[in-house]
Protein backbone atom coordinates (compact mmCIF):
# COMPACT_ATOMS: atom_id res chain seq x y z
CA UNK A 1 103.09 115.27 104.30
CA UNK A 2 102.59 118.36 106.81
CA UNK A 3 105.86 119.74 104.98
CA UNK A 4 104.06 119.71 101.50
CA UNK A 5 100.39 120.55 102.97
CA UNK A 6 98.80 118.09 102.77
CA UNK A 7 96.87 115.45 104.73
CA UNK A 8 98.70 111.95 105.51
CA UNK A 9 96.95 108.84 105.08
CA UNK A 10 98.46 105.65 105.76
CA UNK A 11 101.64 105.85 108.48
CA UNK A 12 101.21 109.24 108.49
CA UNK A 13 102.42 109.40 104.39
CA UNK A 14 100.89 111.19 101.57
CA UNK A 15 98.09 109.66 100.03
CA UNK A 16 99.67 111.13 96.42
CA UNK A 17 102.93 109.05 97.65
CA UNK A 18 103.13 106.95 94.35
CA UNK A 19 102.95 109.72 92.30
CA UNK A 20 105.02 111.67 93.75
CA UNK A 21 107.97 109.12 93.63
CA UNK A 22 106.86 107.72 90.21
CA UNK A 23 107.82 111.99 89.20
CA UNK A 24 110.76 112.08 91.00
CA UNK A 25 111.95 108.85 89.80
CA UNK A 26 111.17 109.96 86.03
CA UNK A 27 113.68 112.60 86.28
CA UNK A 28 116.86 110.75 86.76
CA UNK A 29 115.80 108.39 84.14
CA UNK A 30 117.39 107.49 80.95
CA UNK A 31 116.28 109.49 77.49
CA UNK A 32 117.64 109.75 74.36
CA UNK A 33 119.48 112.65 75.93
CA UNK A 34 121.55 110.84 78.05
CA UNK A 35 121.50 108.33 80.99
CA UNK A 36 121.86 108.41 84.47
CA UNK A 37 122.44 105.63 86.64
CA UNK A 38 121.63 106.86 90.14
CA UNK A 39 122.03 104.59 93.75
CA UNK A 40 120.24 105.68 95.96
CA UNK A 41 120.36 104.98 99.64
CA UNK A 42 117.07 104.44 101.49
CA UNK A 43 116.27 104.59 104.55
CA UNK A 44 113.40 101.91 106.14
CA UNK A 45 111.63 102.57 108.99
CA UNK A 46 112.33 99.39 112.24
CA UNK A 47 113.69 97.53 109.11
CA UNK A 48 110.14 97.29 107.81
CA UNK A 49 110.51 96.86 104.06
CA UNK A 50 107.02 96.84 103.33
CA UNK A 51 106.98 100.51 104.92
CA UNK A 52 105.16 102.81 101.73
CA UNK A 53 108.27 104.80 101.75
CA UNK A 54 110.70 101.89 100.56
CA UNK A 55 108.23 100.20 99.20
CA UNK A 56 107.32 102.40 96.99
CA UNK A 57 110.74 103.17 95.62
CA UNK A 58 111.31 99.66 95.19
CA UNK A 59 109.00 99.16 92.58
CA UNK A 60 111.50 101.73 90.68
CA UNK A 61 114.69 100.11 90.90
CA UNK A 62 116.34 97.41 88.85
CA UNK A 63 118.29 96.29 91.94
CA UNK A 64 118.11 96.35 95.78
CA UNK A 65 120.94 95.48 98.04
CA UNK A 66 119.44 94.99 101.76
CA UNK A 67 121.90 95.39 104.49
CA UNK A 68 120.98 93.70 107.72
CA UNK A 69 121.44 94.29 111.53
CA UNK A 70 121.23 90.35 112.27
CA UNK A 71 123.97 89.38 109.52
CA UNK A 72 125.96 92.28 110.85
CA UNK A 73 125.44 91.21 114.16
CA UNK A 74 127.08 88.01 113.36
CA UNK A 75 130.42 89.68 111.98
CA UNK A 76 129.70 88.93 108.09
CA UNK A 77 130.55 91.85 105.85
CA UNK A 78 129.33 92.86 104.04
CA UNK A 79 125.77 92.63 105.68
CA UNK A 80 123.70 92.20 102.30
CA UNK A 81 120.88 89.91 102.80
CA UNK A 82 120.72 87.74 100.04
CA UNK A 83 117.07 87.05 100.20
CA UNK A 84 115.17 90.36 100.59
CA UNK A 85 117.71 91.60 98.02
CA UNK A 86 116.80 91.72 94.51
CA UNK A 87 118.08 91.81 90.69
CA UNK A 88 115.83 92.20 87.52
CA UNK A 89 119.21 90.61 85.87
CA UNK A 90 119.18 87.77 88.22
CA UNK A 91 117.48 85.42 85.10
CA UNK A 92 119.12 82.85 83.19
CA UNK A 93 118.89 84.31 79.70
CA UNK A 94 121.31 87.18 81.21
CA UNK A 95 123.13 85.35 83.47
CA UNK A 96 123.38 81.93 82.12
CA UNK A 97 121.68 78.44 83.63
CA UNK A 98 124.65 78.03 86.21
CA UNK A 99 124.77 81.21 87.67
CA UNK A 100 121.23 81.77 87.59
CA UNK A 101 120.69 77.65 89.23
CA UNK A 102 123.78 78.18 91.62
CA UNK A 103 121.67 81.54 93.33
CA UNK A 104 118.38 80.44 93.77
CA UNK A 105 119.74 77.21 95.20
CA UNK A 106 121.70 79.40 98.03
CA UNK A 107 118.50 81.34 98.42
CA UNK A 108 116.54 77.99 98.60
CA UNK A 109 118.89 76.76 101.56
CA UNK A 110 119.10 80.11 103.28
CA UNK A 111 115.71 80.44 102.95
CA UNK A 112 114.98 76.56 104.49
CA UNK A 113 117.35 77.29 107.18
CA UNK A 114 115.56 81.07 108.62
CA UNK A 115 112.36 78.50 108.58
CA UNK A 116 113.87 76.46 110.59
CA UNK A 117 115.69 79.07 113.22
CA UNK A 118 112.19 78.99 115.49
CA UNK A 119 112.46 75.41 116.53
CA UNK A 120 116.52 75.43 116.52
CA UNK A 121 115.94 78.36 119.28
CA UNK A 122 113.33 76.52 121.38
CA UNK A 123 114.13 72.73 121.04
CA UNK A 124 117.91 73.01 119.47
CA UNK A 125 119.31 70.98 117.44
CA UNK A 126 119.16 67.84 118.13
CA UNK A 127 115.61 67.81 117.58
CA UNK A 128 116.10 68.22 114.22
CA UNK A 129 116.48 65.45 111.26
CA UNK A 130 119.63 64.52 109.80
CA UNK A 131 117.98 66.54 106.49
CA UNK A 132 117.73 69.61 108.33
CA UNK A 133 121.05 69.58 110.40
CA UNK A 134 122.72 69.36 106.78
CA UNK A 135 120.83 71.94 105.77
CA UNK A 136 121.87 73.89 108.13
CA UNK A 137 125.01 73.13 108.59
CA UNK A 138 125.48 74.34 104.63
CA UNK A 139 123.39 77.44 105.28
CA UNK A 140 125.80 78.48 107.92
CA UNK A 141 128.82 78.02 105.50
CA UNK A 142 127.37 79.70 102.80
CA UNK A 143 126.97 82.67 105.03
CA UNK A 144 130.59 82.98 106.30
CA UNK A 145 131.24 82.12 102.27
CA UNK A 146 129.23 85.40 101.00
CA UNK A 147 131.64 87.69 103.72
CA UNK A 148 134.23 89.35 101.75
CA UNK A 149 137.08 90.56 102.43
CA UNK A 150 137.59 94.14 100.55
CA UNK A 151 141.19 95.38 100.17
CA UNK A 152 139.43 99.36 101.40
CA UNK A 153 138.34 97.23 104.47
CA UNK A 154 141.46 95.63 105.67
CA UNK A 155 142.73 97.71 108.22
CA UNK A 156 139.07 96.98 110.32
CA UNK A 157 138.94 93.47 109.60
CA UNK A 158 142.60 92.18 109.87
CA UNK A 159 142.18 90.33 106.51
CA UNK A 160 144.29 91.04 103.45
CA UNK A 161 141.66 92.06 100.28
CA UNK A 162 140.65 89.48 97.78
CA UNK A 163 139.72 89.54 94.00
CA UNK A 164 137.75 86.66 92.63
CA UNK A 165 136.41 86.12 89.15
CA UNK A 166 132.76 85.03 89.17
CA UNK A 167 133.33 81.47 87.76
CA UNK A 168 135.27 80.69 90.66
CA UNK A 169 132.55 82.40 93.38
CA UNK A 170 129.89 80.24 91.28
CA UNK A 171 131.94 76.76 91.30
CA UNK A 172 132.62 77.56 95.23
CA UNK A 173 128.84 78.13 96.17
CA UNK A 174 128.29 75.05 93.94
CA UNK A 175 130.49 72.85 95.51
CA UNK A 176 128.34 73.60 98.88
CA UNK A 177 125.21 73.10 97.54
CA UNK A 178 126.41 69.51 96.28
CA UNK A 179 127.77 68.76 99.64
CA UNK A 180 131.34 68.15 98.06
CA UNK A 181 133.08 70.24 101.02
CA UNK A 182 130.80 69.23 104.12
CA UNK A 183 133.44 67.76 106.00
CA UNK A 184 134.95 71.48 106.65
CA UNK A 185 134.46 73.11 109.72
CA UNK A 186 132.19 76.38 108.88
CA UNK A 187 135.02 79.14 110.05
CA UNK A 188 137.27 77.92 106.97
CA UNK A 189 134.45 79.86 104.62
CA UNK A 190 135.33 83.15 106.53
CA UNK A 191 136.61 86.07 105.01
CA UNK A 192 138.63 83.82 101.97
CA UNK A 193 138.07 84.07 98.46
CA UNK A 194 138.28 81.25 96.46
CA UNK A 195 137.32 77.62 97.25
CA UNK A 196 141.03 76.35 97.30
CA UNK A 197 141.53 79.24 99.88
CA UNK A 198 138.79 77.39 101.89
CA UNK A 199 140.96 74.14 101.99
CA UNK A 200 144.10 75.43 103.11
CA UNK A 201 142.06 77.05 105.59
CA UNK A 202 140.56 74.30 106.97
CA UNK A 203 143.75 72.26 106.96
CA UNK A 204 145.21 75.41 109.24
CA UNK A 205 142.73 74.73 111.26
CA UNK A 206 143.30 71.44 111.72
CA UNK A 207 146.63 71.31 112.71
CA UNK A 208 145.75 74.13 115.23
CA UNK A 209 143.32 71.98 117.14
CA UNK A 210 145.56 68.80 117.07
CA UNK A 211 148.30 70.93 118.48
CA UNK A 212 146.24 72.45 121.19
């Protein structure tokens, strides 16, 4: 605000702050011209995403991707954080009634398992109900199931790069959500691609503990 001259209101932004990005934002848009498709990298402020700054862009963008220091933190990369991300495509007449029922049911279990994170932390879990430990224990392999293993990033994480068509991420994420692979230990989900990938995984791991 002091840059432009003028007086800053709330946080010490411009009180013209949606206007000014609502002008800025108009100029990369799409005309009958041409089209741009810009990605833009914002920065928010102590990770507050209601911050005017990113908030206000927000409101512009047909997609975020949040990266976060606590998924990062636990070694999953890429860091995205599947529920303050967003998709204007993420709707079943785009995406179809699987994809679009698979999603919000990961969200739904994420989102149950961050509720319950508080009283895991101060009571652990035992306190919990046989509900909630599943829930958990599904949220936690859906987690190590959305790391991916990039072939650009496999000198820094030791694993070889993966391509997986979509119907196969979809039937994987599924097949959690229907507790069809709960009997597998949560570090078979890491860093693999497919859901037969998980298996052999967990079978490797298996034989490692009985040999040990």
């Amino acid at each position: 605000s002091a840059l432009l001259g003028r007086i800053p209101s709330a946080v010490g932004y411009q009180p013209t702050l949606a206007t000014d990005m609502g002008t800025m934002q108009e100029r990369i848009t799409t005309t009958k011209k041409g089209s741009i498709t810009s990605v833009q990298a914002i920065y928010v402020p102590a990770d507050d995403l209601t911050d005017p700054a990113p908030a206000t862009t927000f409101a512009h963008l047909d997609a975020t991707t949040v990266l976060s220091r606590g998924i990062a933190e636990l070694g999953i990369y890429p860091a995205v954080d599947p529920l303050d991300s967003t998709s204007r495509i993420m709707d079943a007449n785009v995406v179809g009634t699987e994809h679009y029922k698979v999603a919000r049911g990961v969200q739904k279990i994420l989102q149950d398992y961050k509720s319950l994170q508080d009283i895991i932390a101060i009571l652990g879990m035992d306190e919990l109900s046989e509900e909630d430990k599943l829930t958990v224990s599904r949220a936690r392999k859906i987690q190590r199931f959305l790391s991916q293993p990039f072939q650009v990033a496999e000198v820094f994480t030791g694993h070889p790069g993966k391509l997986v068509p979509l119907s196969q991420t979809i039937e994987g994420f599924k097949s959690i959500l229907l507790g069809e692979v709960d009997n597998l230990p949560e570090a078979a989900f890491y860093m693999v691609g497919n859901l037969d990938e998980v298996k052999e995984k967990a079978k490797i791991i298996a034989a490692e503990s009985s040999n040990a």
